[in-house]
Protein backbone atom coordinates (compact mmCIF):
# COMPACT_ATOMS: atom_id res chain seq x y z
CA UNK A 1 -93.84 -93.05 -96.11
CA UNK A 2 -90.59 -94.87 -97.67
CA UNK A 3 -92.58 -95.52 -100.95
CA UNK A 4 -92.98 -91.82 -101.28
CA UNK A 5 -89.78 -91.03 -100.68
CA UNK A 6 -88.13 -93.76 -102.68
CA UNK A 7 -90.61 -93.11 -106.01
CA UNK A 8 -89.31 -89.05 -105.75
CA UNK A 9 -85.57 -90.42 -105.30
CA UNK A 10 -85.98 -92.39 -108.23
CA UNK A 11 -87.41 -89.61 -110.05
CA UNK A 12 -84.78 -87.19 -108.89
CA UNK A 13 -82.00 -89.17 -109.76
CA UNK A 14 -82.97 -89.79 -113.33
CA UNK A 15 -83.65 -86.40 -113.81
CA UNK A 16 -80.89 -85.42 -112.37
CA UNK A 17 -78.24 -87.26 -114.38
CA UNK A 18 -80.23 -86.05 -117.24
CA UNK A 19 -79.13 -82.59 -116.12
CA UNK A 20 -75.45 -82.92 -115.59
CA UNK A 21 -75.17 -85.35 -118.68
CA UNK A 22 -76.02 -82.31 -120.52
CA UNK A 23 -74.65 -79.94 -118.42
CA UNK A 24 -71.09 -81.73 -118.97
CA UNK A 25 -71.38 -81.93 -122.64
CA UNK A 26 -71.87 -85.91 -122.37
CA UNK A 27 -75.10 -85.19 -124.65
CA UNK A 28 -76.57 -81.79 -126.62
CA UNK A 29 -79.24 -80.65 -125.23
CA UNK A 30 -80.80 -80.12 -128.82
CA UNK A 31 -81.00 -83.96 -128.66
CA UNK A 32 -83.36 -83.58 -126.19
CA UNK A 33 -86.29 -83.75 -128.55
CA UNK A 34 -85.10 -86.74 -130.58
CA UNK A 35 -85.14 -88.31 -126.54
CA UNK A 36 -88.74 -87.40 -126.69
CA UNK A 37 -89.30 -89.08 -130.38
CA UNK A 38 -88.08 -91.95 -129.42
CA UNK A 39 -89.80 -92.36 -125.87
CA UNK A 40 -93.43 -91.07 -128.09
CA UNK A 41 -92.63 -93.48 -131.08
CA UNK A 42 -91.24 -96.49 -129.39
CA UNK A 43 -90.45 -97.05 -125.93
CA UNK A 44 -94.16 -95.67 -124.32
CA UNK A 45 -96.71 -97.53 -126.64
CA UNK A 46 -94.36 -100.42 -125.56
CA UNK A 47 -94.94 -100.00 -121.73
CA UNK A 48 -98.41 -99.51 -122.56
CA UNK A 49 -99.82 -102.07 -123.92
CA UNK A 50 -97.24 -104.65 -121.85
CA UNK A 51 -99.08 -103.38 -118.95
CA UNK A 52 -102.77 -102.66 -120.01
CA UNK A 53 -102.46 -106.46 -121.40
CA UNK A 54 -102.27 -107.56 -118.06
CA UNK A 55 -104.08 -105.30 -116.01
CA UNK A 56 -107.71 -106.06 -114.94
CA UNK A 57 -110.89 -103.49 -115.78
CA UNK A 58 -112.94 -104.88 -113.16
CA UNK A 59 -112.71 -102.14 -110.75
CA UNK A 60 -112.19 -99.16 -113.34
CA UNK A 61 -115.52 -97.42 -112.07
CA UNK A 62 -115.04 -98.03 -108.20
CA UNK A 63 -116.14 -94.88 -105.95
CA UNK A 64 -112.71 -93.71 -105.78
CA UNK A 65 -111.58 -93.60 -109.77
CA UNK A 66 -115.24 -91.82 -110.17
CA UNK A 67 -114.04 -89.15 -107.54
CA UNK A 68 -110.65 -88.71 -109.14
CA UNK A 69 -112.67 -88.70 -112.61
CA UNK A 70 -115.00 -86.05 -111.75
CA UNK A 71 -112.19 -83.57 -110.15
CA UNK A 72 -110.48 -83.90 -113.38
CA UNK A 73 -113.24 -83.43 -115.18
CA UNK A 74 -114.05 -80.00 -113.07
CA UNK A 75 -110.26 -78.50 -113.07
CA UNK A 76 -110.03 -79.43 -116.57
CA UNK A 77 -113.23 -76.83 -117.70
CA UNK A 78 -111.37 -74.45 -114.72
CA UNK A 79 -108.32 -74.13 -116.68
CA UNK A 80 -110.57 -73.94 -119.88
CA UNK A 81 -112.61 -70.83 -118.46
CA UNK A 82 -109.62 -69.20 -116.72
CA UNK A 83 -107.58 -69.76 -120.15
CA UNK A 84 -110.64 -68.33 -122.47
CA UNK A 85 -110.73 -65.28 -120.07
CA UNK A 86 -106.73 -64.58 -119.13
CA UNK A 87 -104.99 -66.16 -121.72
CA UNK A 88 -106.53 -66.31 -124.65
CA UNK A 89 -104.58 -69.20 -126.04
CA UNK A 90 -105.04 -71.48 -129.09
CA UNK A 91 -106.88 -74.55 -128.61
CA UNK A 92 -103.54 -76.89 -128.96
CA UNK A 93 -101.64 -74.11 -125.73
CA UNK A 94 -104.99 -74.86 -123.77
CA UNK A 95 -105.14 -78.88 -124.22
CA UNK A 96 -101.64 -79.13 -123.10
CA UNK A 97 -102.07 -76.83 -120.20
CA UNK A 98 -105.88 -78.50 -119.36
CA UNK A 99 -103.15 -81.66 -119.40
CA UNK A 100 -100.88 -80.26 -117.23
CA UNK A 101 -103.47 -79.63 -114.83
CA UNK A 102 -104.99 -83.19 -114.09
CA UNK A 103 -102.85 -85.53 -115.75
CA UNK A 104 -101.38 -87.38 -113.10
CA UNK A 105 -98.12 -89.74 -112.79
CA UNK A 106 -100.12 -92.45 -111.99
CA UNK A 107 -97.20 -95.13 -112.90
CA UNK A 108 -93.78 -94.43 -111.89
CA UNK A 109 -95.25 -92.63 -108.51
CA UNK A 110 -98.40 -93.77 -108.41
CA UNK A 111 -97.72 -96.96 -108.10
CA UNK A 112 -95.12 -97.14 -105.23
CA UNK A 113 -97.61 -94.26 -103.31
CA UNK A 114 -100.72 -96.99 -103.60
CA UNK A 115 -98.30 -99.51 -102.45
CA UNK A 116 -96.81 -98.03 -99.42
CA UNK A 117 -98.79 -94.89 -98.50
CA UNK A 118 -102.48 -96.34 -99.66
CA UNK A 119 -101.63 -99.31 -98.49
CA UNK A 120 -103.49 -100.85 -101.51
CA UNK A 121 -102.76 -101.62 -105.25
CA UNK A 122 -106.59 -101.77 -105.86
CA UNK A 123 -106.98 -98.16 -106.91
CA UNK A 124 -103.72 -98.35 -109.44
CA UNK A 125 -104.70 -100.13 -112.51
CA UNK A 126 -107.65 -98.81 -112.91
CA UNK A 127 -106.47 -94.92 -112.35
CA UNK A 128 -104.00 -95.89 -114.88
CA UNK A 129 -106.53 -97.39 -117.15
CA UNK A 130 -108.73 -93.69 -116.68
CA UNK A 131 -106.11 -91.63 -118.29
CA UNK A 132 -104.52 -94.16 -121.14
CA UNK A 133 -108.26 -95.75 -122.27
CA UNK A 134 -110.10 -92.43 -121.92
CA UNK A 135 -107.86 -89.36 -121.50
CA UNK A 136 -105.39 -90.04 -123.40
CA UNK A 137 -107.47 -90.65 -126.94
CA UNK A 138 -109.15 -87.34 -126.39
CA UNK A 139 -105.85 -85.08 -125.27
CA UNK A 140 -104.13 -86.38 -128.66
CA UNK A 141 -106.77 -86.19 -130.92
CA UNK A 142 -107.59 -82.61 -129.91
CA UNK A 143 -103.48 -82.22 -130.78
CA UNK A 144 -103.84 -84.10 -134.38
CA UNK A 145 -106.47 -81.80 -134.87
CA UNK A 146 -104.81 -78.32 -133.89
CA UNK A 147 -102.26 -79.32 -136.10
CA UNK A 148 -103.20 -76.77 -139.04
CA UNK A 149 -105.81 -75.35 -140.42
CA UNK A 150 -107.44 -77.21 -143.13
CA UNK A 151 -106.60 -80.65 -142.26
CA UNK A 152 -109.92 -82.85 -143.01
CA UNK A 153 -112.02 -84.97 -140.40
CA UNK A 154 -110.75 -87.86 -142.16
CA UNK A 155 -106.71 -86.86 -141.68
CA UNK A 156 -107.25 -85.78 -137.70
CA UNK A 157 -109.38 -89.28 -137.01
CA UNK A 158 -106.41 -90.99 -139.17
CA UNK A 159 -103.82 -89.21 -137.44
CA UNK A 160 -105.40 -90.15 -133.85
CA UNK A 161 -106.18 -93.91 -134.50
CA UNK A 162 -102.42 -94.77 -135.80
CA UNK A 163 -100.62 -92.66 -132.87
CA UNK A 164 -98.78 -95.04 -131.64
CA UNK A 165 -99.83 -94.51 -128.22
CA UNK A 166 -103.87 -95.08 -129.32
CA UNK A 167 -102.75 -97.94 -131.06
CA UNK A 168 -100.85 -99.72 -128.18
CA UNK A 169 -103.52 -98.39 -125.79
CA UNK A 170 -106.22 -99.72 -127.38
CA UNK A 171 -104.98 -103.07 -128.02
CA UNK A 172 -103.69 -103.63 -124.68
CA UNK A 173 -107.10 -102.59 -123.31
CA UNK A 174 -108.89 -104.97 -125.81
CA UNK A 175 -106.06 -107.99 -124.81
CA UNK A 176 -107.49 -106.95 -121.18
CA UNK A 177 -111.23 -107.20 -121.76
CA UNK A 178 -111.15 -110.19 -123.76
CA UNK A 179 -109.08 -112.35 -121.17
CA UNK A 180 -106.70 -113.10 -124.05
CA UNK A 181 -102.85 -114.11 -122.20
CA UNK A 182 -100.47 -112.81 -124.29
CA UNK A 183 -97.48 -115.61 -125.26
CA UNK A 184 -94.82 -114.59 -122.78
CA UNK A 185 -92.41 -115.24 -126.28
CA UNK A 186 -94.37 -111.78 -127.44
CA UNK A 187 -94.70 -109.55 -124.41
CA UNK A 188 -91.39 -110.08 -123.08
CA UNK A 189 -89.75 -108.36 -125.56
CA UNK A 190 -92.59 -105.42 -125.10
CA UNK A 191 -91.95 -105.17 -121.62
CA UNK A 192 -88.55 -104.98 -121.65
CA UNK A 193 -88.57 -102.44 -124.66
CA UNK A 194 -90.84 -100.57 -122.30
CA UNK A 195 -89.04 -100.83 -118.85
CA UNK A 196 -87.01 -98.08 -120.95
CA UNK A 197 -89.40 -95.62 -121.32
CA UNK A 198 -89.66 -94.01 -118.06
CA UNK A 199 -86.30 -93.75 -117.43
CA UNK A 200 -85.56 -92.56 -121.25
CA UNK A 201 -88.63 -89.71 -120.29
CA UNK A 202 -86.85 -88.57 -117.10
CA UNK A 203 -83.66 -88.51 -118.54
CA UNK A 204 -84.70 -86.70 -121.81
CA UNK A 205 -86.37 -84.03 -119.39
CA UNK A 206 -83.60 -83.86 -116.99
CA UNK A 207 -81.33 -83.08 -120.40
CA UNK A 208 -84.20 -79.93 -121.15
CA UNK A 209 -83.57 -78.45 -117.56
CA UNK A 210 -80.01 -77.67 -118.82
CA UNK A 211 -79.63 -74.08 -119.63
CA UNK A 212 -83.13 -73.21 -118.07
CA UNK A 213 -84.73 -71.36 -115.67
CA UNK A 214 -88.57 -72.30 -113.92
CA UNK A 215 -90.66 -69.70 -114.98
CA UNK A 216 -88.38 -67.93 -116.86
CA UNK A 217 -90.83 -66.95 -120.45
CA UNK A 218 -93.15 -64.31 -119.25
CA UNK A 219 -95.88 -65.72 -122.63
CA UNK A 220 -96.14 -68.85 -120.79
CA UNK A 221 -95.41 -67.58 -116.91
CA UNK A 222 -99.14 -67.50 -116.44
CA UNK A 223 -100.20 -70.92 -118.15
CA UNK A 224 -97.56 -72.73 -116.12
CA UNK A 225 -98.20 -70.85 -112.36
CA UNK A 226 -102.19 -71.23 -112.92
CA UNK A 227 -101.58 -75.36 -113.95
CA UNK A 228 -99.50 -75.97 -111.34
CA UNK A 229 -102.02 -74.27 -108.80
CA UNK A 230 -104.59 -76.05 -110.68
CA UNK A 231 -102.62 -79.44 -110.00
CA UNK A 232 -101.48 -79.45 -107.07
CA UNK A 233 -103.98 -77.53 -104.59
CA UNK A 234 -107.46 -76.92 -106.37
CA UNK A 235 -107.57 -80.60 -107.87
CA UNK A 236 -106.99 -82.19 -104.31
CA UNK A 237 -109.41 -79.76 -102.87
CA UNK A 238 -112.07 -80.98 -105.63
CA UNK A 239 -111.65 -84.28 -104.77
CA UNK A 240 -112.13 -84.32 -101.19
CA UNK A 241 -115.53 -82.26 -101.52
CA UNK A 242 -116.62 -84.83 -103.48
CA UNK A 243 -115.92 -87.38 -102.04
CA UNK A 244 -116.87 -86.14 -98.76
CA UNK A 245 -120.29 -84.61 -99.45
CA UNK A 246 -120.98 -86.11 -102.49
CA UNK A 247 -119.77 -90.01 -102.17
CA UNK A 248 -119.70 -90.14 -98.31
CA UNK A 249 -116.43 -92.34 -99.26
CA UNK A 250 -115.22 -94.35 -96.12
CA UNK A 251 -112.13 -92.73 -94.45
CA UNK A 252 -110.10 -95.16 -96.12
CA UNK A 253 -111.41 -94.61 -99.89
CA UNK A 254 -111.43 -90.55 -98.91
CA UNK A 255 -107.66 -90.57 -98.26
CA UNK A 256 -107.40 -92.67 -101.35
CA UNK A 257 -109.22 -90.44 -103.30
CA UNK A 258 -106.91 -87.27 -101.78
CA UNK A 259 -103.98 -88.94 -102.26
CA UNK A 260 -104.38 -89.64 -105.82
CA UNK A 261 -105.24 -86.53 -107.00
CA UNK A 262 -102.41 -85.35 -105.24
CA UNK A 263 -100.06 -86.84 -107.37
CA UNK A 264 -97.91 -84.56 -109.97
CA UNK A 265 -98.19 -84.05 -113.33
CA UNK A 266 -96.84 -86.97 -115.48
CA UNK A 267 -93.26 -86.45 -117.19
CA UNK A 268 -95.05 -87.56 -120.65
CA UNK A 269 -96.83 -84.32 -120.64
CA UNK A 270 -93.70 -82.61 -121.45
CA UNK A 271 -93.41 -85.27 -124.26
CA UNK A 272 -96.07 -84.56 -125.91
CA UNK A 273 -96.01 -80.77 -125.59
CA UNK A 274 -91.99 -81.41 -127.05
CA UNK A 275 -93.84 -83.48 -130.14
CA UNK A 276 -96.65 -81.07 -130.68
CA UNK A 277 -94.16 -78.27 -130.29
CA UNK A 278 -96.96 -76.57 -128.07
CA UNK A 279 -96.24 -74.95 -124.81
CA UNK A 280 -93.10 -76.63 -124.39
CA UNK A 281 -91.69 -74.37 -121.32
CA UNK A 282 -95.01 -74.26 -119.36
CA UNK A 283 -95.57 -78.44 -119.73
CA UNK A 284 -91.74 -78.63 -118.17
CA UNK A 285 -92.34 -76.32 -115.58
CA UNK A 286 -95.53 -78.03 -114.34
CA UNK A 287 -94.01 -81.15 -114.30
CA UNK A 288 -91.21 -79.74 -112.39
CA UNK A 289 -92.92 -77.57 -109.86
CA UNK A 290 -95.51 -80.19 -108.93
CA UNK A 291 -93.48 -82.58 -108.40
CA UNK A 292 -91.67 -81.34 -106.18
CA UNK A 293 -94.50 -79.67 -104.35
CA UNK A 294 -96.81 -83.26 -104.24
CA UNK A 295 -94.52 -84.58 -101.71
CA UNK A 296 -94.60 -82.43 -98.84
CA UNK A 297 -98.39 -81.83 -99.97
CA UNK A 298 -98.81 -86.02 -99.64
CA UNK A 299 -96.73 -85.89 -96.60
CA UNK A 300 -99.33 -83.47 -95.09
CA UNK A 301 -102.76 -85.25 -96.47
CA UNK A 302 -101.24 -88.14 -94.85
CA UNK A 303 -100.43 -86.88 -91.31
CA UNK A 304 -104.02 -85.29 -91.40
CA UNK A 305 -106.66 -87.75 -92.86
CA UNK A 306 -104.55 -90.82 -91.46
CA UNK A 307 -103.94 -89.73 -88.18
């Protein structure tokens, strides 16, 4: 349980001086979004493609990812129905709260939670490689294209291939499937550009907690409470049916499967809600609230389908 614990300290910490930087004047909090720019433009497609370049795709449809895949899949058209029939919100407010709802932290937690509470990297790379290589592409093209009315099929599918996160995504996936090693003189560079983009995401959302309250806009109150329900109880639920009575996973690939889709919502949702300038307040209070919720919630899945 120490690698749960120490990935949420980690996490706490940077979020945390964040918070009192801005809370002591050491930064405005209106430079929170520039934060966010530069973490979107830079720093991410960076850590991206520095570690898709080196990650292997064998094992990207293994029982497990498929289970985590499908209970995605099924609270992502949840939130879609429950959003079409509550909320009523426009298609770029529903893509960022369908992301909300299954896009997990599967680097900065989930890899120290394979490592010590798995017991077994086997599961990370390719869960990683699930949301970057086939998410990922879809959340932000749905964004390019929500942009305004009137933009042309040929401007959204522009827009899409040159984000820079497609981009770096796409080649480091590529760089993976074609065996290619990458000159260390090149992705050195990358990956220590990108060691700063996790941190420079935490921080930049510890620095929009300033001044804030969870919860505290009644317009996006419901979006964020039915996400983070979504997220952290319904998507774990999902998962062990499936694999259960579905896969007949071992015990060992069924508390696997559980304990991935337990994970909370990845800080970079925030990011691109803070880009997109769509459902800003809900995106941070998902992040926030699951987070804090997985790790009691892991704690529990562990003492019961380990014991």
């Amino acid at each position: 349980m120490n690698g749960v614990l120490e990935a949420f300290a980690v996490i706490g910490v940077l979020i945390g001086v964040g918070y009192f930087a801005a809370r002591f004047g050491m930064i405005p909090v209106a430079q929170g979004p520039t934060l966010n720019r530069l973490a979107f433009y830079i720093f991410s497609p960076a850590l991206l493609f520095s570690v898709l370049a080196k990650t292997s795709v064998d094992n990207i449809f293994s029982p497990v990812i498929v289970v985590v895949l499908m209970s995605s899949v099924a609270t992502a058209l949840l939130f879609v129905v429950l959003s079409r029939i509550f909320f009523r919100r426009t298609v770029s407010d529903t893509t960022i709260g369908v992301t909300a709802s299954i896009y997990l932290n599967s680097n900065n937690i989930g890899l120290p939670i394979s490592l010590f509470v798995i017991g077994d990297l086997a599961y990370f790379a390719p869960l990683l490689m699930l949301q970057i290589v086939f998410f990922l592409p879809v959340i932000l093209g749905i964004l390019e294209s929500a942009k305004g009315k009137g933009t042309s099929v040929k401007k959204i599918l522009t827009g899409t291939l040159l984000n820079p996160l497609i981009v770096a995504s796409v080649a480091g996936f590529l760089v993976s499937l074609s065996c290619v090693t990458v000159p260390e003189i090149l992705l050195q560079p990358l990956s220590t550009m990108g060691a700063a983009a996790v941190p420079l995401l935490l921080f930049a959302y510890g620095v929009s907690l300033r001044g804030q309250k969870i919860f505290h806009a009644e317009g996006d109150r419901p979006v964020s409470i039915t996400a983070t329900i979504l997220k952290t109880l319904i998507m774990p639920t999902i998962a062990f049916v499936v694999g259960q009575f579905v896969f007949h996973l071992s015990a060992h690939e069924l508390f696997a499967a559980v304990i991935l889709a337990c994970l909370p919502t990845a800080q970079n949702i925030y990011t691109y809600a803070s880009v997109y300038k769509t459902e800003v307040f809900a995106a941070r209070d998902v992040v926030f609230t699951s987070t804090i919720v997985s790790l009691p919630l892991m704690f529990f899945v562990a003492a019961v389908m380990a014991a």
